[in-house]
N, C-alpha and C. Protein backbone atom coordinates (compact mmCIF):
# COMPACT_ATOMS: atom_id res chain seq x y z
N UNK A 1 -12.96 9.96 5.80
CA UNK A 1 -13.17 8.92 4.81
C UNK A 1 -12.03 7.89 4.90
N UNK A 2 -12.13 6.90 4.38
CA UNK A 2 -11.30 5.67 4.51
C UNK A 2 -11.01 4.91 3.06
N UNK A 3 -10.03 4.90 2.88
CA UNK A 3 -9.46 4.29 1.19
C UNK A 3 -9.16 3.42 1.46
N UNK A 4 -8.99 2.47 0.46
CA UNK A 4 -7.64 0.86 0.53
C UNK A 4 -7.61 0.56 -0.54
N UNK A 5 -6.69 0.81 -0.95
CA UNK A 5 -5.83 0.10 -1.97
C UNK A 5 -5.59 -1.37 -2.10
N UNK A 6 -6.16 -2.22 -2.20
CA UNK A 6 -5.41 -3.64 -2.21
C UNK A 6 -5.46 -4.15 -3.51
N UNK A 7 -5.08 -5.83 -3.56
CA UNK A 7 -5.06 -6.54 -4.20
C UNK A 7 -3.05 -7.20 -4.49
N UNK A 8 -3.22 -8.11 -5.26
CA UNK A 8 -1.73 -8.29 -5.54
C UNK A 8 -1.23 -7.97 -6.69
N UNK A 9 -1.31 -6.97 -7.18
CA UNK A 9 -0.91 -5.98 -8.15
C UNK A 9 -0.23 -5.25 -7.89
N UNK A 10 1.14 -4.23 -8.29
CA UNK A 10 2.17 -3.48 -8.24
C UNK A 10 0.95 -2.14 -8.59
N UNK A 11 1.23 -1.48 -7.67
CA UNK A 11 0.89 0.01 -7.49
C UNK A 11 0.12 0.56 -6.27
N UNK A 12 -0.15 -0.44 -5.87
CA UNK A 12 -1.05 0.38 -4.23
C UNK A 12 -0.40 0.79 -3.73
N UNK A 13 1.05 1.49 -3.49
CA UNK A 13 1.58 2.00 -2.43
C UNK A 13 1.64 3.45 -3.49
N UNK A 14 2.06 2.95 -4.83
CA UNK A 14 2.12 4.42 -5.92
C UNK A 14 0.90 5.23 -5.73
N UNK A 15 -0.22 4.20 -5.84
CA UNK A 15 -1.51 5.46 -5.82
C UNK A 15 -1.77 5.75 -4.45
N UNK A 16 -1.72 5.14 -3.42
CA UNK A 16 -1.79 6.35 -2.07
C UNK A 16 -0.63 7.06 -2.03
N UNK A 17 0.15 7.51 -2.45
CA UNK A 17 1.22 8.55 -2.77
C UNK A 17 0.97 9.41 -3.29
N UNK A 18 0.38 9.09 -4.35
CA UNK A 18 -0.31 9.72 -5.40
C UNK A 18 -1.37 11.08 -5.10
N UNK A 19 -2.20 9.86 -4.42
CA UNK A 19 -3.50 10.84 -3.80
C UNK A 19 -2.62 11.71 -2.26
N UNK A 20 -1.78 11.35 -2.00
CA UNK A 20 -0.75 12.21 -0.79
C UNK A 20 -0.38 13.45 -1.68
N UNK A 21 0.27 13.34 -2.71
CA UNK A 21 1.10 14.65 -3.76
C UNK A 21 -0.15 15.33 -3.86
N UNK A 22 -1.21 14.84 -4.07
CA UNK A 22 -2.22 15.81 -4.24
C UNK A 22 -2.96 16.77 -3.31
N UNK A 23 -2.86 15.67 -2.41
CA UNK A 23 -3.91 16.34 -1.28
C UNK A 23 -2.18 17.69 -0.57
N UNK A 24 -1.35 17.86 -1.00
CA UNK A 24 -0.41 18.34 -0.14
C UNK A 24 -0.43 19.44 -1.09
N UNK A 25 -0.09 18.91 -2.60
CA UNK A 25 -0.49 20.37 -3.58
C UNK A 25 -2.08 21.12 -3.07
N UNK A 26 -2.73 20.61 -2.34
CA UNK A 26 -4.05 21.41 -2.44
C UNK A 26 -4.28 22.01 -1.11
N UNK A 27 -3.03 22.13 -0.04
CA UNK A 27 -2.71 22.46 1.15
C UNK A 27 -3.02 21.71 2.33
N UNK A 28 -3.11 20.64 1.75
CA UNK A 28 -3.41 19.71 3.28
C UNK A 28 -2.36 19.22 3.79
N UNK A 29 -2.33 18.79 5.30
CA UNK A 29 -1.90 18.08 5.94
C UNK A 29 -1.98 17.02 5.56
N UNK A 30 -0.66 16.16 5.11
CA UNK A 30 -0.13 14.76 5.46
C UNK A 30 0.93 14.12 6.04
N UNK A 31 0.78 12.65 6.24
CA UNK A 31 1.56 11.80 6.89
C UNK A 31 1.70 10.79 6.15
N UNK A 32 2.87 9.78 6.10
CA UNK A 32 2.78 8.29 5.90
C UNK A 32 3.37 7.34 6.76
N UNK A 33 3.10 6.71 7.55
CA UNK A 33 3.42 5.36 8.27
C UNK A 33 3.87 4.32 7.46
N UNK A 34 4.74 3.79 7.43
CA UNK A 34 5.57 2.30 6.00
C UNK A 34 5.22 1.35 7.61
N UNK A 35 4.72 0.77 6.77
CA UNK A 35 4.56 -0.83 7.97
C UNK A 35 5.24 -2.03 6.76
N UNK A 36 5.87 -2.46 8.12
CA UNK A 36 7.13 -3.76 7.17
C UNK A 36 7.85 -3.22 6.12
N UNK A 37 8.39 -2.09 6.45
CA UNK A 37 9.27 -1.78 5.00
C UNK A 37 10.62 -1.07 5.64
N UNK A 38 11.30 -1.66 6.90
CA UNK A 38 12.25 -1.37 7.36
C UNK A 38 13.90 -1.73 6.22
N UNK A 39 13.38 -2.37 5.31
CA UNK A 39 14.87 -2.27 4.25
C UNK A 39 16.10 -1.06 5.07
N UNK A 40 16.95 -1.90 5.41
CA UNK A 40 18.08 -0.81 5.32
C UNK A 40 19.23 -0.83 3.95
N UNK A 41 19.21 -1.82 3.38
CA UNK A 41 20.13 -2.06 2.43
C UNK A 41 19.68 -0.95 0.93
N UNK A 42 18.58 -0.20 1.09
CA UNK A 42 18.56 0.87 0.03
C UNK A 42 17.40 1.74 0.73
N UNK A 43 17.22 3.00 -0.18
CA UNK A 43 16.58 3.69 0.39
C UNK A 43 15.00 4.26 -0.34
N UNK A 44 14.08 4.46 0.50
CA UNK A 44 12.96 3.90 -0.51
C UNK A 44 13.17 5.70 -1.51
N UNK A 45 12.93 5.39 -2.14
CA UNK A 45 13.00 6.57 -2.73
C UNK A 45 12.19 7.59 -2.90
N UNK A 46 10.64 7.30 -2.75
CA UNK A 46 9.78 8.25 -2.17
C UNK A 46 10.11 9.12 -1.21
N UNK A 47 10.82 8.62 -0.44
CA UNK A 47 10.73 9.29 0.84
C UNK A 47 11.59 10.91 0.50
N UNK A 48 12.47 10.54 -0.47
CA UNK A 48 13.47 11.83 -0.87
C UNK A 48 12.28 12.65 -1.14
N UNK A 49 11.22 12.83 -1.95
CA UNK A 49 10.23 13.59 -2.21
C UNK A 49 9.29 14.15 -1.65
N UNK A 50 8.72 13.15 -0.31
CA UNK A 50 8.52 13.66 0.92
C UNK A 50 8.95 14.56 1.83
N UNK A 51 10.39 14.44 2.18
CA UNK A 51 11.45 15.04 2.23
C UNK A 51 11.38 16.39 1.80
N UNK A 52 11.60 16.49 0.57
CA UNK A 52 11.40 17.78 -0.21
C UNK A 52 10.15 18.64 0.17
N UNK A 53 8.77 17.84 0.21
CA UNK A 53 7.87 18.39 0.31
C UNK A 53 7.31 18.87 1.37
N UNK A 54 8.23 18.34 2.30
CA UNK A 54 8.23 18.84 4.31
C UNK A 54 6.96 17.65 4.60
N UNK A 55 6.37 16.42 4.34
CA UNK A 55 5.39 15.38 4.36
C UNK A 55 6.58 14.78 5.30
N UNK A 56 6.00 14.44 6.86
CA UNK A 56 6.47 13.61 7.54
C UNK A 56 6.48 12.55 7.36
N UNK A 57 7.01 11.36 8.02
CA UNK A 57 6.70 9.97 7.34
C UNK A 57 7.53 8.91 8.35
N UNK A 58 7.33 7.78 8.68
CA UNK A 58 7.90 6.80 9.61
C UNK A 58 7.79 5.87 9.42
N UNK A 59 8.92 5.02 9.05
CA UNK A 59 9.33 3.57 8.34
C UNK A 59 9.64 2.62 9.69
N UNK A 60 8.60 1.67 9.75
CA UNK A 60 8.72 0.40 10.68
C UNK A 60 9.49 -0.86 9.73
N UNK A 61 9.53 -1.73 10.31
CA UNK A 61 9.59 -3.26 10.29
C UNK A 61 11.16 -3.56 10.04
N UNK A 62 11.41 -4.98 9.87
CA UNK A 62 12.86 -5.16 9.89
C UNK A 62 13.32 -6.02 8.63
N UNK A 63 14.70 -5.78 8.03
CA UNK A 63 15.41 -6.28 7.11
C UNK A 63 14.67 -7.49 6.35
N UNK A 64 14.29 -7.35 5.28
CA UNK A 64 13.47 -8.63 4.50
C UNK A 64 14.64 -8.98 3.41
N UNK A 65 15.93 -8.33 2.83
CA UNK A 65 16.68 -8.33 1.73
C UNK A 65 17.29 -9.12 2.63
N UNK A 66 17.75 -10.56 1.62
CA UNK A 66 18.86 -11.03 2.32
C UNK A 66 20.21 -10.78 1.57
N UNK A 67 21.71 -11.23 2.25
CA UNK A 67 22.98 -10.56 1.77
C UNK A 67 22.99 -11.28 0.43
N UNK A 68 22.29 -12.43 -0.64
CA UNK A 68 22.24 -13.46 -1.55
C UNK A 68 21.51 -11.98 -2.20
N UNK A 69 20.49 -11.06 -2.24
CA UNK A 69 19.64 -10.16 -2.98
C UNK A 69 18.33 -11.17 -2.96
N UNK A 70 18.03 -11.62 -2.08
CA UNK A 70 16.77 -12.54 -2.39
C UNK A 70 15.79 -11.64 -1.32
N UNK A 71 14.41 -11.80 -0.64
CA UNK A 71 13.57 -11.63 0.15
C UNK A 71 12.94 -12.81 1.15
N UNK A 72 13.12 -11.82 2.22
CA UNK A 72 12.84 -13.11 3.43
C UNK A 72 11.24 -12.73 3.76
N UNK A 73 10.61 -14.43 3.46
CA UNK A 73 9.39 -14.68 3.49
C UNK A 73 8.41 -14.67 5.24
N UNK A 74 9.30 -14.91 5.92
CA UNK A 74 8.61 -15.59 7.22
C UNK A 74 8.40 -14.24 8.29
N UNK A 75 8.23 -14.71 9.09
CA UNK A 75 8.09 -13.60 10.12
C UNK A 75 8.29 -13.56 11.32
N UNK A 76 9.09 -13.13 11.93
CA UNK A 76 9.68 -13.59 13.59
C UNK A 76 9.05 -12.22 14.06
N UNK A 77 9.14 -12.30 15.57
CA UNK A 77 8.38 -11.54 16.96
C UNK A 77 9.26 -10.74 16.78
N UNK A 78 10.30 -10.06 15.95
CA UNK A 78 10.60 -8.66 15.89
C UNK A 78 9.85 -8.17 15.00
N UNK A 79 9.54 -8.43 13.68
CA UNK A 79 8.43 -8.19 12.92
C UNK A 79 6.91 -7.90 13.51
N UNK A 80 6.83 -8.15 14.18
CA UNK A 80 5.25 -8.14 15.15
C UNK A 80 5.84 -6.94 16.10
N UNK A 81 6.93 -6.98 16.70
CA UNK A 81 6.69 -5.97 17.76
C UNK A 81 6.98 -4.69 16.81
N UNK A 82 7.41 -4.84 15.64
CA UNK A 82 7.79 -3.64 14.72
C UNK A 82 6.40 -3.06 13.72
N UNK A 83 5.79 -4.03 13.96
CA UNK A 83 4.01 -3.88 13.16
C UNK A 83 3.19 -2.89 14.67
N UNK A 84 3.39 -3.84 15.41
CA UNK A 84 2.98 -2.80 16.69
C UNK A 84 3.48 -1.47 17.10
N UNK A 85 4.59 -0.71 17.01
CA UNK A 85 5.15 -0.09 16.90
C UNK A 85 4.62 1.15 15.75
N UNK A 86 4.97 0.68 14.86
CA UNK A 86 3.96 1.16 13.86
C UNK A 86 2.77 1.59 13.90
N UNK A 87 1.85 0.26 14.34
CA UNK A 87 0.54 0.75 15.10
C UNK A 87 0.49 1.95 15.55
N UNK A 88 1.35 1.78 16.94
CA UNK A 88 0.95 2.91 17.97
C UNK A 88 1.50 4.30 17.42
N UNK A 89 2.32 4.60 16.65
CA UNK A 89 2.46 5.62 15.67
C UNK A 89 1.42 6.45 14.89
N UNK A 90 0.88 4.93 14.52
CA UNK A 90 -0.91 5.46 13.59
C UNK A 90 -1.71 6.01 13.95
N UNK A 91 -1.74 5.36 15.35
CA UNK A 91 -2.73 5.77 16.47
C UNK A 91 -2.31 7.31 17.02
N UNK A 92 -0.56 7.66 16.99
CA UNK A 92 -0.96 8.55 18.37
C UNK A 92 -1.18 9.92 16.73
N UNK A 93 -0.75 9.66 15.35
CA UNK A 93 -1.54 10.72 14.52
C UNK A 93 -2.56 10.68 14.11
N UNK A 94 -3.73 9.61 14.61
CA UNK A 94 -4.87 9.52 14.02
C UNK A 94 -5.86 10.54 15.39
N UNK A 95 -5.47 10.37 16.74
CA UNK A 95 -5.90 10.75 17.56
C UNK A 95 -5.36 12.37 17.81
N UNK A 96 -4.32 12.73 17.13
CA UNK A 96 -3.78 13.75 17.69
C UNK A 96 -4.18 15.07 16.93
N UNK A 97 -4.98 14.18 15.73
CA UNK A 97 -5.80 14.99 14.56
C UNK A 97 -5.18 16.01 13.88
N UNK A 98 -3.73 16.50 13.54
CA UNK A 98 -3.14 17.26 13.16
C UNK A 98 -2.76 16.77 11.78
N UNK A 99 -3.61 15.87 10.92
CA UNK A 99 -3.04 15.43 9.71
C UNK A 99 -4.50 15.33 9.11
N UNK A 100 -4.71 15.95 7.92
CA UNK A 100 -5.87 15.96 7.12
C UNK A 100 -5.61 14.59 6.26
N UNK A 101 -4.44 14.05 6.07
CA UNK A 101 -4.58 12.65 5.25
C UNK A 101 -3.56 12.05 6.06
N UNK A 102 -3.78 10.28 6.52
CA UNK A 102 -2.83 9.72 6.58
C UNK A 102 -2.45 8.41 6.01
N UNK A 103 -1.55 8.21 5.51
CA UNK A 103 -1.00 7.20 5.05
C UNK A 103 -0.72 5.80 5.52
N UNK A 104 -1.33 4.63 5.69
CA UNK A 104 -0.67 3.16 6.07
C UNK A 104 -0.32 2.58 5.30
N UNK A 105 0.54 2.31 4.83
CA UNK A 105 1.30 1.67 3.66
C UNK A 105 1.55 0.22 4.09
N UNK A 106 0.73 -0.15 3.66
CA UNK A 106 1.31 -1.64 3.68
C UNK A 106 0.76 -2.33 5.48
N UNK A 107 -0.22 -1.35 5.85
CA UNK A 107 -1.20 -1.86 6.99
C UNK A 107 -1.93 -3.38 6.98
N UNK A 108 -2.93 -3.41 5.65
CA UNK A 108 -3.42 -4.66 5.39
C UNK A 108 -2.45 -5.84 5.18
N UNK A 109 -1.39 -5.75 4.36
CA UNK A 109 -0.28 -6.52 4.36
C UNK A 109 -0.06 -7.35 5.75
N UNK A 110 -0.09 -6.25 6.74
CA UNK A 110 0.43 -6.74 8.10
C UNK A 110 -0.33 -7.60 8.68
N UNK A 111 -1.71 -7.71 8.62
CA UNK A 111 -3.16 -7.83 9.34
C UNK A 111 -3.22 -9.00 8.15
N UNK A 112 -2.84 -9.56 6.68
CA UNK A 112 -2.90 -10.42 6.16
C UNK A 112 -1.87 -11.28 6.46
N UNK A 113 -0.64 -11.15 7.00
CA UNK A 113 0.76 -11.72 7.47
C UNK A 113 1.07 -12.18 9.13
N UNK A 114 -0.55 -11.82 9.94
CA UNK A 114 -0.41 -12.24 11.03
C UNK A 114 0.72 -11.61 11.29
N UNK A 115 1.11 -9.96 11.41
CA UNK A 115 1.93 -9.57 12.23
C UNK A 115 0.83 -8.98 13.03
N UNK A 116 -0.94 -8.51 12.92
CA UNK A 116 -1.38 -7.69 13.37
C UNK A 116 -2.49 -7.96 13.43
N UNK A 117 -3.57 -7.94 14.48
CA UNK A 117 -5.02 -8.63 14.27
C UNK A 117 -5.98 -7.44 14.13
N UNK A 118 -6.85 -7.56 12.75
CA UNK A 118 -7.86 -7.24 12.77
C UNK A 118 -8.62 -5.82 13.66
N UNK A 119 -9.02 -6.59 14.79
CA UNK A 119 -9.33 -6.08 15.65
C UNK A 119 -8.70 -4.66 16.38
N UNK A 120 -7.59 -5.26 16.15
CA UNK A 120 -6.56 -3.88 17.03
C UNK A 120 -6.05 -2.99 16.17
N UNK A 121 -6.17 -2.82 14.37
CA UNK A 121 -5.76 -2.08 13.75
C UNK A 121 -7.69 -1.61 13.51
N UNK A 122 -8.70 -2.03 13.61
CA UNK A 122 -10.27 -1.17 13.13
C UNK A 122 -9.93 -0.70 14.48
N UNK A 123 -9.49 -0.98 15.66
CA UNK A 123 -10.34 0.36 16.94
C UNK A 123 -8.85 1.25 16.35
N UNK A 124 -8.17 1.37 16.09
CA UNK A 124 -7.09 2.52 15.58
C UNK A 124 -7.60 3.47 14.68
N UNK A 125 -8.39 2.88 13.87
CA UNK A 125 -8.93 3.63 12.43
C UNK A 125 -10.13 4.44 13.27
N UNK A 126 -11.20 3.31 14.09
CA UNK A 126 -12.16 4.24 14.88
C UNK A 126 -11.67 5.34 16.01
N UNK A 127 -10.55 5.12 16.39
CA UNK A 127 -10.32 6.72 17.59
C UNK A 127 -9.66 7.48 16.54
N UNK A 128 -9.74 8.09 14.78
CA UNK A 128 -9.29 8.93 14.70
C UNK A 128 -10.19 10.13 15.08
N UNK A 129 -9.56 11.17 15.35
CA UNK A 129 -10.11 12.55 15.80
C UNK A 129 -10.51 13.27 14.94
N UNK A 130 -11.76 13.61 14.42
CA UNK A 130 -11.86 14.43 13.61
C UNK A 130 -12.10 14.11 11.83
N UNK A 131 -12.11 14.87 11.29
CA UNK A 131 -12.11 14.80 9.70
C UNK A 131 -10.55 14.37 8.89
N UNK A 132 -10.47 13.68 8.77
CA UNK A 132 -9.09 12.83 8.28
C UNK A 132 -9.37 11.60 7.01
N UNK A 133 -9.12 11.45 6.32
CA UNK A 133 -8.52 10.89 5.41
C UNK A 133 -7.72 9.98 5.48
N UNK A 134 -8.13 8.61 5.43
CA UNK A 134 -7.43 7.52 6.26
C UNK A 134 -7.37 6.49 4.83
N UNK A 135 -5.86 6.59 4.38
CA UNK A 135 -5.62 5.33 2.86
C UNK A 135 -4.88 4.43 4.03
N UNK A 136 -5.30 3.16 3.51
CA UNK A 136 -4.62 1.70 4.02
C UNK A 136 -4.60 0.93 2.82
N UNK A 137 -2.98 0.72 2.61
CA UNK A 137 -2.71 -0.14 1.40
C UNK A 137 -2.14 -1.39 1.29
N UNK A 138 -2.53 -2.58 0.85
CA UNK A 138 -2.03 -3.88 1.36
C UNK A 138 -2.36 -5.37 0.81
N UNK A 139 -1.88 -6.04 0.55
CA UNK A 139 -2.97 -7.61 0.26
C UNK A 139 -3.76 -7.69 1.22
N UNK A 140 -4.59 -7.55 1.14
CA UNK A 140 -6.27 -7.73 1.86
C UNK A 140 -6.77 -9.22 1.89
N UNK A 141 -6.43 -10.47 2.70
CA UNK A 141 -6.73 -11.67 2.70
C UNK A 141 -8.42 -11.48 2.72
N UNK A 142 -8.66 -11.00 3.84
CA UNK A 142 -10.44 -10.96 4.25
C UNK A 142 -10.74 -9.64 4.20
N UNK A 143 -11.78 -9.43 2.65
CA UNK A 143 -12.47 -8.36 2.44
C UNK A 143 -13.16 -7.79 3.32
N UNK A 144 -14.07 -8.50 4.44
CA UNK A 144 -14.53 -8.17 5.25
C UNK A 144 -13.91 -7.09 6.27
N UNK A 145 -12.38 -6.66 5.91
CA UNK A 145 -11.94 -6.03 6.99
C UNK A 145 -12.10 -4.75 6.30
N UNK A 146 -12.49 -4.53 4.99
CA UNK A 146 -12.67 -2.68 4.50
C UNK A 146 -13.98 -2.83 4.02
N UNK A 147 -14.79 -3.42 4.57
CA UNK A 147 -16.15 -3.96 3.98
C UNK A 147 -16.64 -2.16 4.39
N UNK A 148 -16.67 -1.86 5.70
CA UNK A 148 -16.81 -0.74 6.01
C UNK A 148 -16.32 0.78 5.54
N UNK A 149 -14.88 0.78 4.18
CA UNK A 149 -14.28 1.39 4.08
C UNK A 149 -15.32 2.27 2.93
N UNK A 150 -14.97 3.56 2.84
CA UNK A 150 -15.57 4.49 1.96
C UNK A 150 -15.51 4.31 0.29
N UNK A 151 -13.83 3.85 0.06
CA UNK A 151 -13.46 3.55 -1.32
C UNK A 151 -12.52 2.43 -1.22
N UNK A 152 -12.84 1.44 -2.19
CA UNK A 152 -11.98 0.72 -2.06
C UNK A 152 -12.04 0.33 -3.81
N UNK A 153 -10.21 0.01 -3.96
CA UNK A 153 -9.64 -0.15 -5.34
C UNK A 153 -8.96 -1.26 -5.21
N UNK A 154 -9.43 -2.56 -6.20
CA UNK A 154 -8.31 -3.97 -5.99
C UNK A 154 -7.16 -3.45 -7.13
N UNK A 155 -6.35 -3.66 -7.21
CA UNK A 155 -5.33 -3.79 -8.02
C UNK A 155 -5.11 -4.49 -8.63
N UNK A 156 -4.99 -5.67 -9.57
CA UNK A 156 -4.89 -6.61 -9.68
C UNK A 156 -4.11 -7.53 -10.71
N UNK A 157 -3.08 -8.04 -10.37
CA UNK A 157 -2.09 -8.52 -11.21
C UNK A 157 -2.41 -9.46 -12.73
N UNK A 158 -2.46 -9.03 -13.84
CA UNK A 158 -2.69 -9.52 -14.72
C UNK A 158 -1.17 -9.94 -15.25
N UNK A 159 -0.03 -9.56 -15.14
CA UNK A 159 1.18 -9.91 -15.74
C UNK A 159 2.18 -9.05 -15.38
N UNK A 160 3.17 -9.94 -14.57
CA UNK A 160 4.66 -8.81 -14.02
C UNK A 160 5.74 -9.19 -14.03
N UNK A 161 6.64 -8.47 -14.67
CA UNK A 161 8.08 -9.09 -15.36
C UNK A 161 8.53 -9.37 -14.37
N UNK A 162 8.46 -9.52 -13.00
CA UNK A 162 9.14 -10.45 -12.02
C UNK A 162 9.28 -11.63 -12.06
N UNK A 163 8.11 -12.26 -12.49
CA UNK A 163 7.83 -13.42 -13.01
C UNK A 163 8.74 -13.82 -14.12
N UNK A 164 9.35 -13.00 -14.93
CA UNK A 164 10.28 -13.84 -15.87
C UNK A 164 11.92 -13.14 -15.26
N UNK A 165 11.85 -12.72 -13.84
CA UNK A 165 13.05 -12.78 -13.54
C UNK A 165 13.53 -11.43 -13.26
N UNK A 166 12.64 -10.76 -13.81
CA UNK A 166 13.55 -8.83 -13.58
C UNK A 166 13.40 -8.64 -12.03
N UNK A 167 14.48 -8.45 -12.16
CA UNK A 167 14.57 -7.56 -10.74
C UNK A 167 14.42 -6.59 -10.15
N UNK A 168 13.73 -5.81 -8.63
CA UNK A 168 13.25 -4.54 -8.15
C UNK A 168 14.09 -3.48 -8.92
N UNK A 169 13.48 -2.47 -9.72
CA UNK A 169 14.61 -1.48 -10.16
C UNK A 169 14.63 0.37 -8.99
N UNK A 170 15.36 0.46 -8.79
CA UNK A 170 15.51 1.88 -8.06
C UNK A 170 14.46 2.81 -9.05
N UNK A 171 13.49 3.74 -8.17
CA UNK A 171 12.71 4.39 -9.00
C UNK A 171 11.39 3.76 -9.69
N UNK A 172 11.24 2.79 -9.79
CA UNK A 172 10.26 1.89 -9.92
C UNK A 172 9.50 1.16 -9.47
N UNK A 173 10.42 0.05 -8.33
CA UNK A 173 10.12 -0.62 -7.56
C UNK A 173 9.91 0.02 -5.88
N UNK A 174 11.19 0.84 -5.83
CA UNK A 174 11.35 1.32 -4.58
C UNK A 174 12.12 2.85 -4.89
């Protein structure tokens, strides 16, 4: 089956986590892939819990915090070869079928940001092997790309104190 989380609302990365804690309490195999969430300047904090829970997991992309605490908008050809990278990660656990759920965090994001086309992230999703559980979470520019997906949940931002200035908090945000 195939999930996605989108929309521009705060929580699509919480609820495929979510549905990860579960499916791992109920003895399954999981994974998560972070596409574009190479932050080195903190540490995501999920991952400590993963960690704990023996849930493998592999963080792509490169530095978006700048040394000001602001976020860098644009996207240079290390970002793309770090979305690809990623990719082929997805691919070699989607094919290698040893994961009853896997995680893309922030996949659609990539494929909406022109780090990643379309095309080359659906034949990834089509060679998985087997019975798997495939969440992809992300701003979704063109619906048409989970038109095919089993479940799909928009998220959708009605009001977020970013907007009047608060800043990412540890544990919350990341």
């Amino acid at each position: 089956m195939r999930h996605a989380y989108i929309g521009d609302g705060k929580g699509k990365s919480t609820a495929a986590l979510g549905l990860l804690i579960r499916a791992v309490g109920a003895g399954l195999r999981a994974v998560a892939v972070y596409f574009d969430k190479g932050c080195r300047t903190y540490r995501h904090h999920e991952t400590v819990v993963l960690e704990r829970l023996g849930v493998p997991f592999y963080i792509f992309g490169c530095e978006r915090m700048t040394a000001g605490g602001g976020f860098r908008f644009g996207v240079t050809d290390e970002d793309r070869r770090e979305a690809q990278a990623a990719l082929a990660q997805a691919d070699r656990l989607l094919t290698e079928g040893e994961a009853d759920l896997v995680v893309l965090d922030e996949i659609l994001t990539c494929v909406s940001g022109d780090l990643l086309a379309w095309p080359e992230v659906e034949a990834v999703l089509a060679n998985a092997s087997g019975p798997v559980e495939i969440v992809c979470t992300g701003r979704c520019r063109d619906e048409a790309w989970v038109a095919g997906f089993d479940l799909v949940s928009r998220i959708t931002k009605v009001r977020h104190y970013f907007d009047r200035g608060v800043a990412a908090r540890p544990g919350i945000e990341y």
